[in-house]
Protein backbone atom coordinates (compact mmCIF):
# COMPACT_ATOMS: atom_id res chain seq x y z
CA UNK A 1 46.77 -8.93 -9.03
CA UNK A 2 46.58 -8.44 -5.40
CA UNK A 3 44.41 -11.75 -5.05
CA UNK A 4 46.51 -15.32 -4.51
CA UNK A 5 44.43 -18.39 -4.13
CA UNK A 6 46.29 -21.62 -3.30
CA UNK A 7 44.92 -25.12 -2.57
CA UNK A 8 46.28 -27.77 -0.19
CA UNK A 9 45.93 -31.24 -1.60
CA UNK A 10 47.23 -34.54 0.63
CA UNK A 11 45.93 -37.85 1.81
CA UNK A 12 44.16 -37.92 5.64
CA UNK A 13 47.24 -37.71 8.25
CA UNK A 14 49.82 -36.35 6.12
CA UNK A 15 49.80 -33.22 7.99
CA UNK A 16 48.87 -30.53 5.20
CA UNK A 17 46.66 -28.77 7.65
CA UNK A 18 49.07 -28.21 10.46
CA UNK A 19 51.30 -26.99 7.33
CA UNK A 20 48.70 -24.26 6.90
CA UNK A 21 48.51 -23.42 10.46
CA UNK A 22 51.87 -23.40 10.94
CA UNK A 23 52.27 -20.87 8.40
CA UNK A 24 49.35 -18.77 9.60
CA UNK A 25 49.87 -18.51 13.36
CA UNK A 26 53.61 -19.82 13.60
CA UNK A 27 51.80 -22.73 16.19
CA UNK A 28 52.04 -26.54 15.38
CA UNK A 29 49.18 -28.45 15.75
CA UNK A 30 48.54 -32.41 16.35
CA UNK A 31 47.32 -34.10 13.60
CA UNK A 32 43.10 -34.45 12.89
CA UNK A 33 41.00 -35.72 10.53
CA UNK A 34 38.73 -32.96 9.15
CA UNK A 35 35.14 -33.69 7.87
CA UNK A 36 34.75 -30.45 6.57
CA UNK A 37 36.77 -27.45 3.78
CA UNK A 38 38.21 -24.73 5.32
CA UNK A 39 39.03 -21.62 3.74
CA UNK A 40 41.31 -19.16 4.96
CA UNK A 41 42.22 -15.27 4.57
CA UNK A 42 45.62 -13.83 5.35
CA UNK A 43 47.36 -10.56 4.38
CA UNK A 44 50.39 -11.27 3.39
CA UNK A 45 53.10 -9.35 2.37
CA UNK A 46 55.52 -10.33 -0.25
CA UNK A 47 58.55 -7.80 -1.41
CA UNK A 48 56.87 -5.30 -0.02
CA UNK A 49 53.71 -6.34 -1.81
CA UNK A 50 50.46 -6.53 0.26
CA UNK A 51 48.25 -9.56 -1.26
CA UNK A 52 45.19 -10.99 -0.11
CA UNK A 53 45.53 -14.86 0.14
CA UNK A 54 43.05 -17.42 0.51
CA UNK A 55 44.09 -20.76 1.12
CA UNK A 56 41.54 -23.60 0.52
CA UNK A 57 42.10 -26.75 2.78
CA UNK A 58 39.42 -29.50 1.07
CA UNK A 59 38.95 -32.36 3.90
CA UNK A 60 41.15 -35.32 3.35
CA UNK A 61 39.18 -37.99 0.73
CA UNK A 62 40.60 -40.66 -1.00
CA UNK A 63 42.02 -39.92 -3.91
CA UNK A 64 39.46 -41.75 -6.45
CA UNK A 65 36.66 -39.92 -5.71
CA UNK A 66 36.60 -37.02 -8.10
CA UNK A 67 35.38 -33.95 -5.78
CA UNK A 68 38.95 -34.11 -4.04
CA UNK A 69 40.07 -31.95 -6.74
CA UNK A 70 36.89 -30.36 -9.22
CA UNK A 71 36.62 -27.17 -6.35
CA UNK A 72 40.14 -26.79 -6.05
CA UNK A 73 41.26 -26.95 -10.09
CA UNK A 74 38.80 -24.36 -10.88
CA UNK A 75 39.68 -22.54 -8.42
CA UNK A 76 43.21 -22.12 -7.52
CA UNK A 77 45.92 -20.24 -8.82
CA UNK A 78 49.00 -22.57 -7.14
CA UNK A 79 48.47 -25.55 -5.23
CA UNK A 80 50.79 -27.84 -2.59
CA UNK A 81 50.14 -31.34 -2.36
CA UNK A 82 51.56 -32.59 0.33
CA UNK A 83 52.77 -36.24 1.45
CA UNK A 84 53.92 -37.92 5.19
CA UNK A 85 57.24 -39.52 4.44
CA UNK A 86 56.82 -42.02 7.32
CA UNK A 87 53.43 -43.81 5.41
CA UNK A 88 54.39 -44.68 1.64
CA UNK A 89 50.48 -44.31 0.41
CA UNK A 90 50.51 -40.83 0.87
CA UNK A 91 53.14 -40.60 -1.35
CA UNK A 92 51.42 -42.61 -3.94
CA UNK A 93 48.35 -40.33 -3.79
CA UNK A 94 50.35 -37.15 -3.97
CA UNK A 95 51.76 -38.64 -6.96
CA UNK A 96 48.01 -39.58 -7.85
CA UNK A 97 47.08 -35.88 -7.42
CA UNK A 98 50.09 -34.66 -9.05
CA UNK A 99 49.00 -36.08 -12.43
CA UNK A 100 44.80 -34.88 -12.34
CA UNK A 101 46.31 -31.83 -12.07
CA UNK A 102 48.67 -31.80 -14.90
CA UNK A 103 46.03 -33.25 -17.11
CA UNK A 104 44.03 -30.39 -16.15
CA UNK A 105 46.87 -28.07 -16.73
CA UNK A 106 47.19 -29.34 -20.55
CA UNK A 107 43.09 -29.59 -21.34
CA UNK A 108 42.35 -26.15 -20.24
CA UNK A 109 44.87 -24.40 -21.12
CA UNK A 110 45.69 -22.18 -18.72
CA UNK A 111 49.34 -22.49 -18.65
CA UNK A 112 52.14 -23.85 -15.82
CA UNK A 113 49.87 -23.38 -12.79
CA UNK A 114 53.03 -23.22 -9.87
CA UNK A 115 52.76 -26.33 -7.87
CA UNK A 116 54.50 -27.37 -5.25
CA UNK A 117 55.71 -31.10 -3.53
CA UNK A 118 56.15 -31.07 0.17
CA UNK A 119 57.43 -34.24 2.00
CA UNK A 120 56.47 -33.52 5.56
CA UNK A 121 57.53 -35.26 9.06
CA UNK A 122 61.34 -34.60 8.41
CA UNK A 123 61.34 -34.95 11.59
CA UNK A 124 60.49 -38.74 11.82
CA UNK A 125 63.11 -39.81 9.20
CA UNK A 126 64.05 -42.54 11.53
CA UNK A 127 60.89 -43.94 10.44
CA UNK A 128 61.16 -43.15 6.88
CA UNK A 129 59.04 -44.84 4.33
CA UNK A 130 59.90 -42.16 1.24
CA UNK A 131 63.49 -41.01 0.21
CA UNK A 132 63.76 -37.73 -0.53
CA UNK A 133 65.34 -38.31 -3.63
CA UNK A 134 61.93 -40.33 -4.91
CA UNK A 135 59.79 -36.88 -3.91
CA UNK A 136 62.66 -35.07 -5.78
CA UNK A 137 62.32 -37.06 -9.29
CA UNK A 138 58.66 -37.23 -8.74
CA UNK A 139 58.48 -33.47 -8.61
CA UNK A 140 60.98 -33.16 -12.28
CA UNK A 141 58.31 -35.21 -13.61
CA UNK A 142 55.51 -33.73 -12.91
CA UNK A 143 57.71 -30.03 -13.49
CA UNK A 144 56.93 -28.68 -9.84
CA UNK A 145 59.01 -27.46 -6.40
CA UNK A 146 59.77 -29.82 -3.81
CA UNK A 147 60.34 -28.85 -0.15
CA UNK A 148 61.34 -31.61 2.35
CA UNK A 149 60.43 -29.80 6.02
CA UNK A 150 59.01 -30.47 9.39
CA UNK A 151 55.53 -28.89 10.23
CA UNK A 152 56.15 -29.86 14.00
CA UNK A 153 59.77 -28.32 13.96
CA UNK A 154 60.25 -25.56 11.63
CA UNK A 155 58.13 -22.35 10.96
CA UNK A 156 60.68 -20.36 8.87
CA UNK A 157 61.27 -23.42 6.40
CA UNK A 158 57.01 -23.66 5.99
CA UNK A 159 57.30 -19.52 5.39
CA UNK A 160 60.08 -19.96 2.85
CA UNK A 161 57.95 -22.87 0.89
CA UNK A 162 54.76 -20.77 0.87
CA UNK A 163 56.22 -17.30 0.06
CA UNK A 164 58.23 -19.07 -2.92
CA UNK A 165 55.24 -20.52 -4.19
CA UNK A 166 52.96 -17.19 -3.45
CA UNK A 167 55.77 -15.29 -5.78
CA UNK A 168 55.85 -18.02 -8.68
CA UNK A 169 51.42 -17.77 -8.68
CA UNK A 170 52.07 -13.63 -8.57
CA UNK A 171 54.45 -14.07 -11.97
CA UNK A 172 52.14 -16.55 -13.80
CA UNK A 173 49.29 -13.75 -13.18
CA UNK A 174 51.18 -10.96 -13.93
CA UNK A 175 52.07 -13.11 -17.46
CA UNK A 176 48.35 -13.95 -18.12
CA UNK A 177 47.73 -10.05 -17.31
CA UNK A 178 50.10 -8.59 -19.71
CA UNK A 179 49.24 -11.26 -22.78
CA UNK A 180 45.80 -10.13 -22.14
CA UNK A 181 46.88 -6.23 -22.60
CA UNK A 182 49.39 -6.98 -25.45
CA UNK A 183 46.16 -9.03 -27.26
CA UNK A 184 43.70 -6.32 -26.22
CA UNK A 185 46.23 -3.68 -27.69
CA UNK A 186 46.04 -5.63 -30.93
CA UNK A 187 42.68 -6.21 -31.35
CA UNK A 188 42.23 -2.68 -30.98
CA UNK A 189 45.06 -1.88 -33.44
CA UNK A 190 43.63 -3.78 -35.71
CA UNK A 191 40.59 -2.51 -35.51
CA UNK A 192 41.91 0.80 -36.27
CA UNK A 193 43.56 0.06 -38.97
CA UNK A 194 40.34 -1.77 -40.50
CA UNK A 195 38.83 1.40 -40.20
CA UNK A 196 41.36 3.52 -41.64
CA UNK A 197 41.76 1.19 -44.55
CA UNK A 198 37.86 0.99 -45.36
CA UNK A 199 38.39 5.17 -45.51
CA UNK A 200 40.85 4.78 -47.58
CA UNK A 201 39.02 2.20 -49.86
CA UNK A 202 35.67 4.97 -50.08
CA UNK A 203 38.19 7.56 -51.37
């Protein structure tokens, strides 16, 4: 319970890594073009929680090729896919992303893994490509958050969208946790009253 693993997910350029540094070290960084995954550790705390959280940044691939999301699906509990609202393919391969991972939500499973839309570059919406209200219904219908926030401008708004989604992964664990107790305390109820009931039977 005191692990949280989220995965960043977004087309080259639209700025999910200076997202993630932004959140880490409160600096903004100019946009690159990674070649390689980066993961990251940060205590963090959350109500007065401490958590260890690992945050897997996969280098930018299109969207086809299938190893953009195999390590990150098995691996994380949330992720944030994140699109540039001044460059209207990004948006179509968050939306791209988006579904993979609710098919891979429904095959395995696993349950409502939290998931959250972030439109980024609110601060070029002079140049605006994607309305907000198109990342809103695209997040209803894919049942996930959406932020609309500016990694260049605005630390507290990337600390609010992360910490939100950090306590929405804590309550889906702390679900899967206490089904796994309630089952375990059947099982074992059950198994006690097998036993009980085979005594009874030899009598």
């Amino acid at each position: 319970m005191n692990d949280i693993k989220l995965a960043l997910l977004g087309r080259e350029g639209a700025g999910k890594s200076a997202l993630l540094v932004r959140f880490l070290t409160k600096r903004f960084i100019g946009e690159y073009a990674s070649s390689s995954n980066f993961l990251y550790h940060k205590r963090f705390s959350v109500d007065g929680r401490q958590l260890n959280l690992e945050v897997f940044d996969p280098c930018s691939q299109r969207v086809g090729s299938r190893c953009i999301l195999e390590e990150p699906l098995e691996w994380a509990d949330a992720f944030i896919v994140v699109y540039d609202i001044i460059d209207r393919t990004s948006f179509l391969d968050a939306k791209s992303i988006l579904q993979r991972i609710r098919e891979a939500r429904t095959s395995d499973c696993k349950g409502e893994i939290p998931v959250c839309l972030v439109a980024n570059k609110q601060d070029l919406c002079h140049a605006r490509q994607v309305y907000q209200e198109e990342g809103r219904l695209l997040a209803l219908e894919n049942k996930c958050h959406f932020w609309e926030v500016s990694a260049a401008e605005d630390h507290q708004e990337i600390l609010s969208l992360f910490t939100e989604l950090i306590r929405h992964a804590m309550e889906r664990l702390k679900c899967r946790a206490d089904r796994r107790r309630y089952s375990g305390s059947r099982s074992m109820a059950q198994l006690i009253n097998d036993v009980f009931c085979k005594r009874r039977k030899s009598v």
